[in-house]
PDB file of N, CA and C in Angstrom:
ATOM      1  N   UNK A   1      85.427 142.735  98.505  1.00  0.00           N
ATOM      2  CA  UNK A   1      85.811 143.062  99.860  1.00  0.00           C
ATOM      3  C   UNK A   1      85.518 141.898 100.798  1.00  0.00           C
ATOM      4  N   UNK A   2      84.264 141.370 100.978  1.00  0.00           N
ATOM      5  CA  UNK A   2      84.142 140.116 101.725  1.00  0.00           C
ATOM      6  C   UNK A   2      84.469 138.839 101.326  1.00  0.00           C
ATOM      7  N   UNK A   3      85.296 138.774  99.781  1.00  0.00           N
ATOM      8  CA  UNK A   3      86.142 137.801  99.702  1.00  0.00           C
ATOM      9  C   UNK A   3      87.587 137.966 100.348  1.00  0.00           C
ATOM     10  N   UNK A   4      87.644 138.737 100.441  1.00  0.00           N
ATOM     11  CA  UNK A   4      89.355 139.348 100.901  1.00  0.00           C
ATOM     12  C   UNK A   4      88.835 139.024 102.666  1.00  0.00           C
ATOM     13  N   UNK A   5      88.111 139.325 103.068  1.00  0.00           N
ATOM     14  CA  UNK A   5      88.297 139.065 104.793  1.00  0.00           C
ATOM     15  C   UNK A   5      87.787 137.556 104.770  1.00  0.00           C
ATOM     16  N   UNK A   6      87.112 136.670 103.547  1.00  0.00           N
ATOM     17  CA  UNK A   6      86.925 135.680 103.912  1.00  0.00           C
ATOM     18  C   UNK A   6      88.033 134.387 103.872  1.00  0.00           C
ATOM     19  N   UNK A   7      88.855 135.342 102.580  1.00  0.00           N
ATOM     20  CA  UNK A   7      90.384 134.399 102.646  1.00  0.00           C
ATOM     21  C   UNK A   7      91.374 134.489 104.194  1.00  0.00           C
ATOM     22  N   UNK A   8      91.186 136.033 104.366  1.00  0.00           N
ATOM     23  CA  UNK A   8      92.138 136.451 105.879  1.00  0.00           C
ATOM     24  C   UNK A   8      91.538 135.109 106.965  1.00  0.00           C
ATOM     25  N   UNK A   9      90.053 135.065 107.083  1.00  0.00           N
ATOM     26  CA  UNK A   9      89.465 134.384 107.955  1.00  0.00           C
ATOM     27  C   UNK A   9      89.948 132.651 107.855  1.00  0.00           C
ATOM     28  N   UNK A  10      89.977 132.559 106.431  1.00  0.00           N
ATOM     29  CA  UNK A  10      90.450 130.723 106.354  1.00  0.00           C
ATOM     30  C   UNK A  10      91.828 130.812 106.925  1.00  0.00           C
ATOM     31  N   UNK A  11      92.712 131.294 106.270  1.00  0.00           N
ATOM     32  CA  UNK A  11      94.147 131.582 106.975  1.00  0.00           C
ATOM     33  C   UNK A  11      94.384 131.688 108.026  1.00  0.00           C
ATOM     34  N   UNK A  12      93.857 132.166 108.841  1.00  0.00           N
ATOM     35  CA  UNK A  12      93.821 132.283 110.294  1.00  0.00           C
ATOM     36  C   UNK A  12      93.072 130.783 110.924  1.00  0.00           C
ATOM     37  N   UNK A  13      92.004 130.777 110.257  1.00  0.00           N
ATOM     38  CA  UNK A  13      91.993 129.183 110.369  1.00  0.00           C
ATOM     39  C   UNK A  13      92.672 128.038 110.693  1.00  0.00           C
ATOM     40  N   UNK A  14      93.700 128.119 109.582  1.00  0.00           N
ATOM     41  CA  UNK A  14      94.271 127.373 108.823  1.00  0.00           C
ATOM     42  C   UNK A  14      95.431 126.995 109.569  1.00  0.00           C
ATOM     43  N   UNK A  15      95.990 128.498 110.546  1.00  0.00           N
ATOM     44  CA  UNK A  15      96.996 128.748 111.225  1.00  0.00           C
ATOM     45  C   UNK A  15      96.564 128.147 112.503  1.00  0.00           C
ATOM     46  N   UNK A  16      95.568 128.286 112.702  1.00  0.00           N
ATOM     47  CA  UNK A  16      95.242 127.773 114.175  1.00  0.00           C
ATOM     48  C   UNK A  16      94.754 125.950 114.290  1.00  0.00           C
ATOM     49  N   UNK A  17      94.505 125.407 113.728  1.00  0.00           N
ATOM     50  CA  UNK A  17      93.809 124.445 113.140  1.00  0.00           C
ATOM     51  C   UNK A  17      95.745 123.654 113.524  1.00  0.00           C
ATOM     52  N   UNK A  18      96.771 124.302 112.599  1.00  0.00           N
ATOM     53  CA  UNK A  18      98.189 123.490 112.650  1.00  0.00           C
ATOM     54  C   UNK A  18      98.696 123.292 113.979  1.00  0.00           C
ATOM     55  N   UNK A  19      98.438 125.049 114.860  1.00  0.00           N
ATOM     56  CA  UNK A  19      98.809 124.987 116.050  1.00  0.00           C
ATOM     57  C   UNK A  19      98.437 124.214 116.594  1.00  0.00           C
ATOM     58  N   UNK A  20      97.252 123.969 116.794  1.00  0.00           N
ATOM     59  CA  UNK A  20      96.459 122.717 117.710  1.00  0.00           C
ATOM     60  C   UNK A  20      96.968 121.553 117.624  1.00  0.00           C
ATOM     61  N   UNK A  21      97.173 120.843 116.497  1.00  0.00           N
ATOM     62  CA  UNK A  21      97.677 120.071 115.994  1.00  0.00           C
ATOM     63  C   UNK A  21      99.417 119.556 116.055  1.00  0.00           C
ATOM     64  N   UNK A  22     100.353 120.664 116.737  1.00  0.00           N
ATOM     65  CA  UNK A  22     101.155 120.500 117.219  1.00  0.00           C
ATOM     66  C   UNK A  22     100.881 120.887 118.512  1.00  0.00           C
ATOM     67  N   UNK A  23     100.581 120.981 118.691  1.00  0.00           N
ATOM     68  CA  UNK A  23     100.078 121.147 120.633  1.00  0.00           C
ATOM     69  C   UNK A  23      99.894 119.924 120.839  1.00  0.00           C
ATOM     70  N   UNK A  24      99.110 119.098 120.472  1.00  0.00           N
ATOM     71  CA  UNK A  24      98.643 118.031 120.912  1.00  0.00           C
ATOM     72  C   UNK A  24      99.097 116.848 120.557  1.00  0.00           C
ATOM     73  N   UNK A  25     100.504 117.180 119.635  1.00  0.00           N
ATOM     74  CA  UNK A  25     101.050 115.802 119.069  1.00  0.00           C
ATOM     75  C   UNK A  25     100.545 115.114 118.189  1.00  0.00           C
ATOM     76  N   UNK A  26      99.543 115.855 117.135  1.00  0.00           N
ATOM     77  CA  UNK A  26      98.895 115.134 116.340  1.00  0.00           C
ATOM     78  C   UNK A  26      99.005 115.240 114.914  1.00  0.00           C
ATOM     79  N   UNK A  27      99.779 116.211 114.860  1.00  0.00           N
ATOM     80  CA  UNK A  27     100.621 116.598 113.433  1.00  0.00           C
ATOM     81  C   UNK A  27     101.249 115.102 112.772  1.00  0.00           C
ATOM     82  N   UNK A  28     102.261 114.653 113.739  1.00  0.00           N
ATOM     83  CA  UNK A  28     103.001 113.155 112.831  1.00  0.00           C
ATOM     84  C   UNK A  28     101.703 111.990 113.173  1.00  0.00           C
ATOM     85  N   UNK A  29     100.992 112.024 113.999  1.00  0.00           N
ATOM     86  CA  UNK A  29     100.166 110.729 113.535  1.00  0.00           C
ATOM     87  C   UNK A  29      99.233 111.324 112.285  1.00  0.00           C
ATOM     88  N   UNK A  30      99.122 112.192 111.884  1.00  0.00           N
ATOM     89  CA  UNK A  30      98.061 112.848 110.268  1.00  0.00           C
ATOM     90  C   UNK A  30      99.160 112.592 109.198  1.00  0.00           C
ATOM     91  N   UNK A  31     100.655 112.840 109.887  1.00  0.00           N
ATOM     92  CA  UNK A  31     101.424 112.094 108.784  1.00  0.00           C
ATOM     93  C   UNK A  31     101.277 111.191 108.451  1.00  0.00           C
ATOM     94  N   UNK A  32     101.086 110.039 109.268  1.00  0.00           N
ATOM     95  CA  UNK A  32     101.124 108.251 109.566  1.00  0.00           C
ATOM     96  C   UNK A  32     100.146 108.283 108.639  1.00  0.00           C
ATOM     97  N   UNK A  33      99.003 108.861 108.983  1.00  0.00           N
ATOM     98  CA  UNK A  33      97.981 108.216 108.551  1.00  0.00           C
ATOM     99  C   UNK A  33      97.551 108.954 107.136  1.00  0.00           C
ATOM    100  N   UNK A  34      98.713 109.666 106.535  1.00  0.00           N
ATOM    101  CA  UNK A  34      98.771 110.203 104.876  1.00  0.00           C
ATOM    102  C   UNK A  34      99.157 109.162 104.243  1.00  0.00           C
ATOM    103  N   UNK A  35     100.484 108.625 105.270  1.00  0.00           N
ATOM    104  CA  UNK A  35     101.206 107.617 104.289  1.00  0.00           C
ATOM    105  C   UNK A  35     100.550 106.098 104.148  1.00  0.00           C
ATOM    106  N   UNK A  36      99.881 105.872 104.788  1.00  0.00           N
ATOM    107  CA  UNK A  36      98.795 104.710 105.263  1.00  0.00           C
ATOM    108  C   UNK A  36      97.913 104.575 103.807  1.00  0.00           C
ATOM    109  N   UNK A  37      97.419 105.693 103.707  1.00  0.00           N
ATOM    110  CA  UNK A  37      96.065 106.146 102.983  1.00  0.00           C
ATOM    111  C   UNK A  37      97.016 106.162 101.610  1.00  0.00           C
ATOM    112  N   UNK A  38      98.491 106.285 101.412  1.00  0.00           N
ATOM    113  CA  UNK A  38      98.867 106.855 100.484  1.00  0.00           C
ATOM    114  C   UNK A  38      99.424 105.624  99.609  1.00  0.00           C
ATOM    115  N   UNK A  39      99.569 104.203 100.727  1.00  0.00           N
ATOM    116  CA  UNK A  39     100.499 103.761 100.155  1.00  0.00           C
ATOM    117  C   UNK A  39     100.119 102.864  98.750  1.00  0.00           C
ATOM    118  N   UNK A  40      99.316 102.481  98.383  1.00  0.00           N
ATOM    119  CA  UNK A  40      98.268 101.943  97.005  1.00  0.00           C
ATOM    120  C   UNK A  40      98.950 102.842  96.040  1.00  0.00           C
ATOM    121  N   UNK A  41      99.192 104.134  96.248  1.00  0.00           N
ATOM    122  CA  UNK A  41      99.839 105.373  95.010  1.00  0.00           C
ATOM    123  C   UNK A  41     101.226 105.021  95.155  1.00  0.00           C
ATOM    124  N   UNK A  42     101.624 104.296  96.578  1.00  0.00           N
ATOM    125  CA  UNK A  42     103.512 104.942  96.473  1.00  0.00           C
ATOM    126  C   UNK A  42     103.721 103.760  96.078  1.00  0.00           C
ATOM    127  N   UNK A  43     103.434 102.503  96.382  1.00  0.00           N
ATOM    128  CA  UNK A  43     103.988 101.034  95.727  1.00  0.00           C
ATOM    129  C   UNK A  43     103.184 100.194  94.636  1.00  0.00           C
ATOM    130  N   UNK A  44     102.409 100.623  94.107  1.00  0.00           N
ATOM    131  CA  UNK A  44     101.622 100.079  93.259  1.00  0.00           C
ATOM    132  C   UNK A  44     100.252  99.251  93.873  1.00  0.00           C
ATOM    133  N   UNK A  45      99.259  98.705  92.901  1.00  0.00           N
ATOM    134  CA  UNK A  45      98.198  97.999  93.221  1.00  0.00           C
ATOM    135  C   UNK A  45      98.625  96.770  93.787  1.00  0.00           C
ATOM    136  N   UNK A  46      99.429  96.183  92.932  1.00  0.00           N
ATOM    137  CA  UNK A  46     100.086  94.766  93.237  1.00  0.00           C
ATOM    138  C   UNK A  46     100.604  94.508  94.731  1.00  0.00           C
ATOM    139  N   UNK A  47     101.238  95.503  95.198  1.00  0.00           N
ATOM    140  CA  UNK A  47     101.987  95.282  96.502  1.00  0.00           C
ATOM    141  C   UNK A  47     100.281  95.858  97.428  1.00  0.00           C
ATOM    142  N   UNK A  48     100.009  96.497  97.138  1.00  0.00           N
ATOM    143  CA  UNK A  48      98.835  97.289  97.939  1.00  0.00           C
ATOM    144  C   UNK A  48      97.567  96.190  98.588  1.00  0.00           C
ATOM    145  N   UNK A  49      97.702  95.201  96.897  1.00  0.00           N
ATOM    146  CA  UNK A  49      96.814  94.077  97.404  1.00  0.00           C
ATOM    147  C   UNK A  49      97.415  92.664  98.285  1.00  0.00           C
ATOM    148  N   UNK A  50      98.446  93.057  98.463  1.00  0.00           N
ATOM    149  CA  UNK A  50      99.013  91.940  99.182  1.00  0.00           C
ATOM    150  C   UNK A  50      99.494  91.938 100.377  1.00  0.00           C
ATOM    151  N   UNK A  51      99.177  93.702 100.843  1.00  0.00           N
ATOM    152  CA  UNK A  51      99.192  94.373 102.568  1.00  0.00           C
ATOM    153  C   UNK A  51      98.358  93.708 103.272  1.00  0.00           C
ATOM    154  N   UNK A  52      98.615  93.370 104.421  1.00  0.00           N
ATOM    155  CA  UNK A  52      97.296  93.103 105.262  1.00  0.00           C
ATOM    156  C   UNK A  52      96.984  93.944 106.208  1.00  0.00           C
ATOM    157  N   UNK A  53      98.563  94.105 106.725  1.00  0.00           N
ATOM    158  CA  UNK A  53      98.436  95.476 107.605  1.00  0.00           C
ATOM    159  C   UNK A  53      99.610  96.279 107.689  1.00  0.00           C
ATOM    160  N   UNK A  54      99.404  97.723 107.949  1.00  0.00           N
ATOM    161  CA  UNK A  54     100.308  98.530 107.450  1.00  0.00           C
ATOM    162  C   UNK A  54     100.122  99.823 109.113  1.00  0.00           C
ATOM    163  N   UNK A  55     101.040 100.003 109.183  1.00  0.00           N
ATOM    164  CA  UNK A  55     101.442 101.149 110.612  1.00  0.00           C
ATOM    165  C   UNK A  55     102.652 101.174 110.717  1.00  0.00           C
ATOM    166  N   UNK A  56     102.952 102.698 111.672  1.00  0.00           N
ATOM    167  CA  UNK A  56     104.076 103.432 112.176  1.00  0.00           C
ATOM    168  C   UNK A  56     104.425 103.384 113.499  1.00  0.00           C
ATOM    169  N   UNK A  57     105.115 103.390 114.209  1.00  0.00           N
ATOM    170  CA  UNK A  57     105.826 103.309 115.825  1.00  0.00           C
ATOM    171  C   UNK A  57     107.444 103.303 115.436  1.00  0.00           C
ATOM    172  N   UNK A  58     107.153 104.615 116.488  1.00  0.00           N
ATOM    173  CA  UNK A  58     108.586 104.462 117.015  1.00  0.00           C
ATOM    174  C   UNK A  58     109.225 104.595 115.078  1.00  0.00           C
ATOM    175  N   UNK A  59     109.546 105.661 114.587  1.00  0.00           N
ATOM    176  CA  UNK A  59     109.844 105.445 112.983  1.00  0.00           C
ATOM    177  C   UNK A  59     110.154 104.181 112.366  1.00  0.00           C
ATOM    178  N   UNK A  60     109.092 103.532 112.666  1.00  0.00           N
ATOM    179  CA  UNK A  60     109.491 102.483 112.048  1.00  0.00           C
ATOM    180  C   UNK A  60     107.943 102.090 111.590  1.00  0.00           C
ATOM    181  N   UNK A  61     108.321 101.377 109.934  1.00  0.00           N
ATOM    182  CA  UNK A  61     107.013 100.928 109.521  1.00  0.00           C
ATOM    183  C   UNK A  61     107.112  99.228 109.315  1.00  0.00           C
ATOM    184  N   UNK A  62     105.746  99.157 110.094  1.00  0.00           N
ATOM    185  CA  UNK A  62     105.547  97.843 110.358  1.00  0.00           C
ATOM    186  C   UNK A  62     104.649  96.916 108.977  1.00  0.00           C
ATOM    187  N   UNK A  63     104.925  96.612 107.939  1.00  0.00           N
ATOM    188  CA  UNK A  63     103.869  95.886 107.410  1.00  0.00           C
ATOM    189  C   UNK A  63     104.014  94.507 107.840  1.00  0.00           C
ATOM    190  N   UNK A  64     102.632  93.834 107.020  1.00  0.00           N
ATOM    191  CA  UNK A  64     102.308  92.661 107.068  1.00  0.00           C
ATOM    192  C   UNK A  64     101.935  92.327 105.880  1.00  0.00           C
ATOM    193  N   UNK A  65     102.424  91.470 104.757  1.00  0.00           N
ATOM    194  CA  UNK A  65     102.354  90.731 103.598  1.00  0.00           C
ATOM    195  C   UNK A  65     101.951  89.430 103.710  1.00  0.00           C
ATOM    196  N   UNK A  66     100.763  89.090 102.562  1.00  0.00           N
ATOM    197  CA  UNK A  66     100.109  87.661 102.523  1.00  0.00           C
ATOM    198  C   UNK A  66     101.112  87.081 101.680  1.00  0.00           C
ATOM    199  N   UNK A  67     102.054  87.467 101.591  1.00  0.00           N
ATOM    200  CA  UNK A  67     102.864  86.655 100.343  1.00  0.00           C
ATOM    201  C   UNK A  67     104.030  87.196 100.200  1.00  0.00           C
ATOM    202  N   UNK A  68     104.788  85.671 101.031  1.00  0.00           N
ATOM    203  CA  UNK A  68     106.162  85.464 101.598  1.00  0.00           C
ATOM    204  C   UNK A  68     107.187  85.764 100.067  1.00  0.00           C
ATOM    205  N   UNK A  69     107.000  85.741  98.891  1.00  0.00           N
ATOM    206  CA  UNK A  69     107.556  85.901  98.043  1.00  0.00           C
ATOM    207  C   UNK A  69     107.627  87.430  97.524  1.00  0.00           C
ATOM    208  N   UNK A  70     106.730  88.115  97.953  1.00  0.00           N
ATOM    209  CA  UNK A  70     106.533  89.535  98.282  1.00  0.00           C
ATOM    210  C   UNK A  70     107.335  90.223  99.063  1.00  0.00           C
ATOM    211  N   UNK A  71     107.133  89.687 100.224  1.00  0.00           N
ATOM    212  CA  UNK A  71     107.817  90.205 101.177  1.00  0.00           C
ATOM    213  C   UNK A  71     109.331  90.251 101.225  1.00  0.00           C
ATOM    214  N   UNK A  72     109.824  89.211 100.787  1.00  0.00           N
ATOM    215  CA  UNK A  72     110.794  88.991 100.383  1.00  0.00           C
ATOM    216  C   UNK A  72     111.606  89.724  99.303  1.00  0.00           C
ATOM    217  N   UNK A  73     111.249  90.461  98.411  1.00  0.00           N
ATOM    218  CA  UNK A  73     111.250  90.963  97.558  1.00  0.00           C
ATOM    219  C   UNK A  73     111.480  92.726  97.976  1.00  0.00           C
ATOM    220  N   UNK A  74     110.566  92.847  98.576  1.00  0.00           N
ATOM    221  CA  UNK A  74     110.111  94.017  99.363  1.00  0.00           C
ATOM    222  C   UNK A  74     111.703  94.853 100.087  1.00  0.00           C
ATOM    223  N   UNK A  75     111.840  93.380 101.089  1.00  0.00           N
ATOM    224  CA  UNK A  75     112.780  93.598 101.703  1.00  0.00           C
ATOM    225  C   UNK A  75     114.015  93.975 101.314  1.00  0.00           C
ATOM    226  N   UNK A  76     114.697  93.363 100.221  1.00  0.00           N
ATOM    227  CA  UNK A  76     115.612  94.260  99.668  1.00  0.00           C
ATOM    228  C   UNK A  76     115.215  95.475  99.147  1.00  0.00           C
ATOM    229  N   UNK A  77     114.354  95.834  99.115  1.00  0.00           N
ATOM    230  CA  UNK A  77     114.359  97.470  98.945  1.00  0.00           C
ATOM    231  C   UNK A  77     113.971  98.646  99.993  1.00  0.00           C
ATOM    232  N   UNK A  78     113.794  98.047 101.589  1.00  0.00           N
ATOM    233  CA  UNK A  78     114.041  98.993 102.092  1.00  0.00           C
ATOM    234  C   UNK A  78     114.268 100.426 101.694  1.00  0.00           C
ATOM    235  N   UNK A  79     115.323 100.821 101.385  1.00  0.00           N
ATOM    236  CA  UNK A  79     116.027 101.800 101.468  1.00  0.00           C
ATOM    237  C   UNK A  79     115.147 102.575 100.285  1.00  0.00           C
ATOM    238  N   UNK A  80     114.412 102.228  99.705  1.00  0.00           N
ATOM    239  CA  UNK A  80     113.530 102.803  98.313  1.00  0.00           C
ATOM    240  C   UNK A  80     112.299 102.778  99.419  1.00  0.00           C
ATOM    241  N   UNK A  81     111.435 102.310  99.892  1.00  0.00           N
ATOM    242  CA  UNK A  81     110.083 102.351 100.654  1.00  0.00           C
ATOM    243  C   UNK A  81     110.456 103.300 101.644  1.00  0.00           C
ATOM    244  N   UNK A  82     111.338 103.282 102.520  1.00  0.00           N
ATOM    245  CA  UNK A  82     112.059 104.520 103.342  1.00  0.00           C
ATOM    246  C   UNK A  82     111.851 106.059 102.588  1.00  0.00           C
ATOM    247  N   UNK A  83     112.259 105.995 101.275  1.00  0.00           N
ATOM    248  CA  UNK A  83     112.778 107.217 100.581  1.00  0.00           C
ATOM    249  C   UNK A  83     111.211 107.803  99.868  1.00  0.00           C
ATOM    250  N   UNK A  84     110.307 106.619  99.485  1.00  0.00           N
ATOM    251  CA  UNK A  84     109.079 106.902  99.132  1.00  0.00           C
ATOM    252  C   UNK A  84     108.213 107.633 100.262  1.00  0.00           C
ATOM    253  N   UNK A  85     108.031 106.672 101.631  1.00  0.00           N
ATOM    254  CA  UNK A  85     107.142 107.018 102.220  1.00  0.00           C
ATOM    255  C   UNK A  85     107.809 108.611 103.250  1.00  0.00           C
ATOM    256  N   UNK A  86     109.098 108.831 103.213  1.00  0.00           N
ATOM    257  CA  UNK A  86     109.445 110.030 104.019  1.00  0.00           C
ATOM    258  C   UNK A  86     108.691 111.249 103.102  1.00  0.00           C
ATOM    259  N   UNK A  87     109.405 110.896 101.933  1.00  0.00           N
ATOM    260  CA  UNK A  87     108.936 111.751 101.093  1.00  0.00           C
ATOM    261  C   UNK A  87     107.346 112.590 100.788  1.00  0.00           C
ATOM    262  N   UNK A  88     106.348 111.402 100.811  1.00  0.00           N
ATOM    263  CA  UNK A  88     105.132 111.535 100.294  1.00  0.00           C
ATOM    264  C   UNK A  88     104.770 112.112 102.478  1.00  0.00           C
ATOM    265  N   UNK A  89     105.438 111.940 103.330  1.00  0.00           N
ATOM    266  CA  UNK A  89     104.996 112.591 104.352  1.00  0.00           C
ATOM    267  C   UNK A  89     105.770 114.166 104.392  1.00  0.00           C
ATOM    268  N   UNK A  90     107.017 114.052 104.044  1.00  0.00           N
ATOM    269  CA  UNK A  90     107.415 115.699 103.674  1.00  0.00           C
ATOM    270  C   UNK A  90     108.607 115.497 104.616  1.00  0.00           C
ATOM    271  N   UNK A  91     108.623 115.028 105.352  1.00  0.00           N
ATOM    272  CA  UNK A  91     109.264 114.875 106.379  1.00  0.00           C
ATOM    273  C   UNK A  91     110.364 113.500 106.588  1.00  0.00           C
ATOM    274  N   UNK A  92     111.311 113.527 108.030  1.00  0.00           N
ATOM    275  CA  UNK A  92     111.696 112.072 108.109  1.00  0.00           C
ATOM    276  C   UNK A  92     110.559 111.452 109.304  1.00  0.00           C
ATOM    277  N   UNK A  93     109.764 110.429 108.574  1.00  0.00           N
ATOM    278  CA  UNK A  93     109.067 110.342 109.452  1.00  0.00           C
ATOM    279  C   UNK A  93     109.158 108.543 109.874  1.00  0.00           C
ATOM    280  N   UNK A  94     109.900 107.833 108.934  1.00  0.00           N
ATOM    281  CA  UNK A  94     110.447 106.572 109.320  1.00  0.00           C
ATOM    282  C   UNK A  94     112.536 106.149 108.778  1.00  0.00           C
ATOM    283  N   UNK A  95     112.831 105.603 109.458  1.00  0.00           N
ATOM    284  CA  UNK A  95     114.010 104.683 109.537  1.00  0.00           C
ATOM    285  C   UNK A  95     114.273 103.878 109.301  1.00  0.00           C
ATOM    286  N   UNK A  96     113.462 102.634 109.350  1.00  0.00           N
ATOM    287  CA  UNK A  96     113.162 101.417 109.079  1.00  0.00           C
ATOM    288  C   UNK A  96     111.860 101.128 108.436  1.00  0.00           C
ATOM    289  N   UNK A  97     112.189  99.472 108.124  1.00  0.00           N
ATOM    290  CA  UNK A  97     111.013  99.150 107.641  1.00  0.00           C
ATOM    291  C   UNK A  97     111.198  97.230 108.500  1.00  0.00           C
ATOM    292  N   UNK A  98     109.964  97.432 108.809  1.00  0.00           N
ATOM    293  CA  UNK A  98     109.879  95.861 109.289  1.00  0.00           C
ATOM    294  C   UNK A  98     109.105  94.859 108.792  1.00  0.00           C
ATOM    295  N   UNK A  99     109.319  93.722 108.136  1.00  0.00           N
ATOM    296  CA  UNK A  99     108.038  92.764 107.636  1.00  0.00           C
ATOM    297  C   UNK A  99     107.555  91.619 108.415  1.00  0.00           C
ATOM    298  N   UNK A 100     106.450  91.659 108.730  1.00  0.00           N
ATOM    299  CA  UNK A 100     105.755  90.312 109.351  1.00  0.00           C
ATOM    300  C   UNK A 100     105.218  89.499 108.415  1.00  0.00           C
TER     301      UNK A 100
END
């Protein structure tokens, strides 16, 4: 019995916890910062170690690569890093991709 009102109680939680979280506009930056945290799993070690810096604005993801031969590389695949990182957020949560 007090497992059953303690599940009702997380749920309600759980529910309120999201609301807030779209109230306040903070739902897509917890996205941002899934796909941030995520991206070592979505492109491999190799590319992961050669990020320097990685963020979202405006749907668009901004990296930064130590290695112009990387980047380069990278860049023709857009349209695959687009399809990875919407995905692993659930959502469309970028359009582009930009390299510095």
């Amino acid at each position: 019995m007090a497992d059953r009102k303690l599940d009702k109680n997380q749920h309600l939680l759980g529910d309120l916890v999201n609301k807030l979280m779209k109230a306040y506009r903070l739902d897509g930056r917890m996205k941002e910062m899934d796909v941030i945290n995520a991206w070592p799993e979505m492109m491999g070690i190799a590319v992961a170690n050669r990020t320097k810096s990685i963020s979202v604005r405006n749907k668009t993801l901004y990296i930064t690569m130590d290695s112009s031969v990387m980047r380069d590389e990278l860049s023709y695949g857009k349209s695959i890093i687009i399809e990875r990182v919407n995905q692993q957020a659930g959502c469309e949560l970028i359009t582009d991709v930009w390299f510095g």
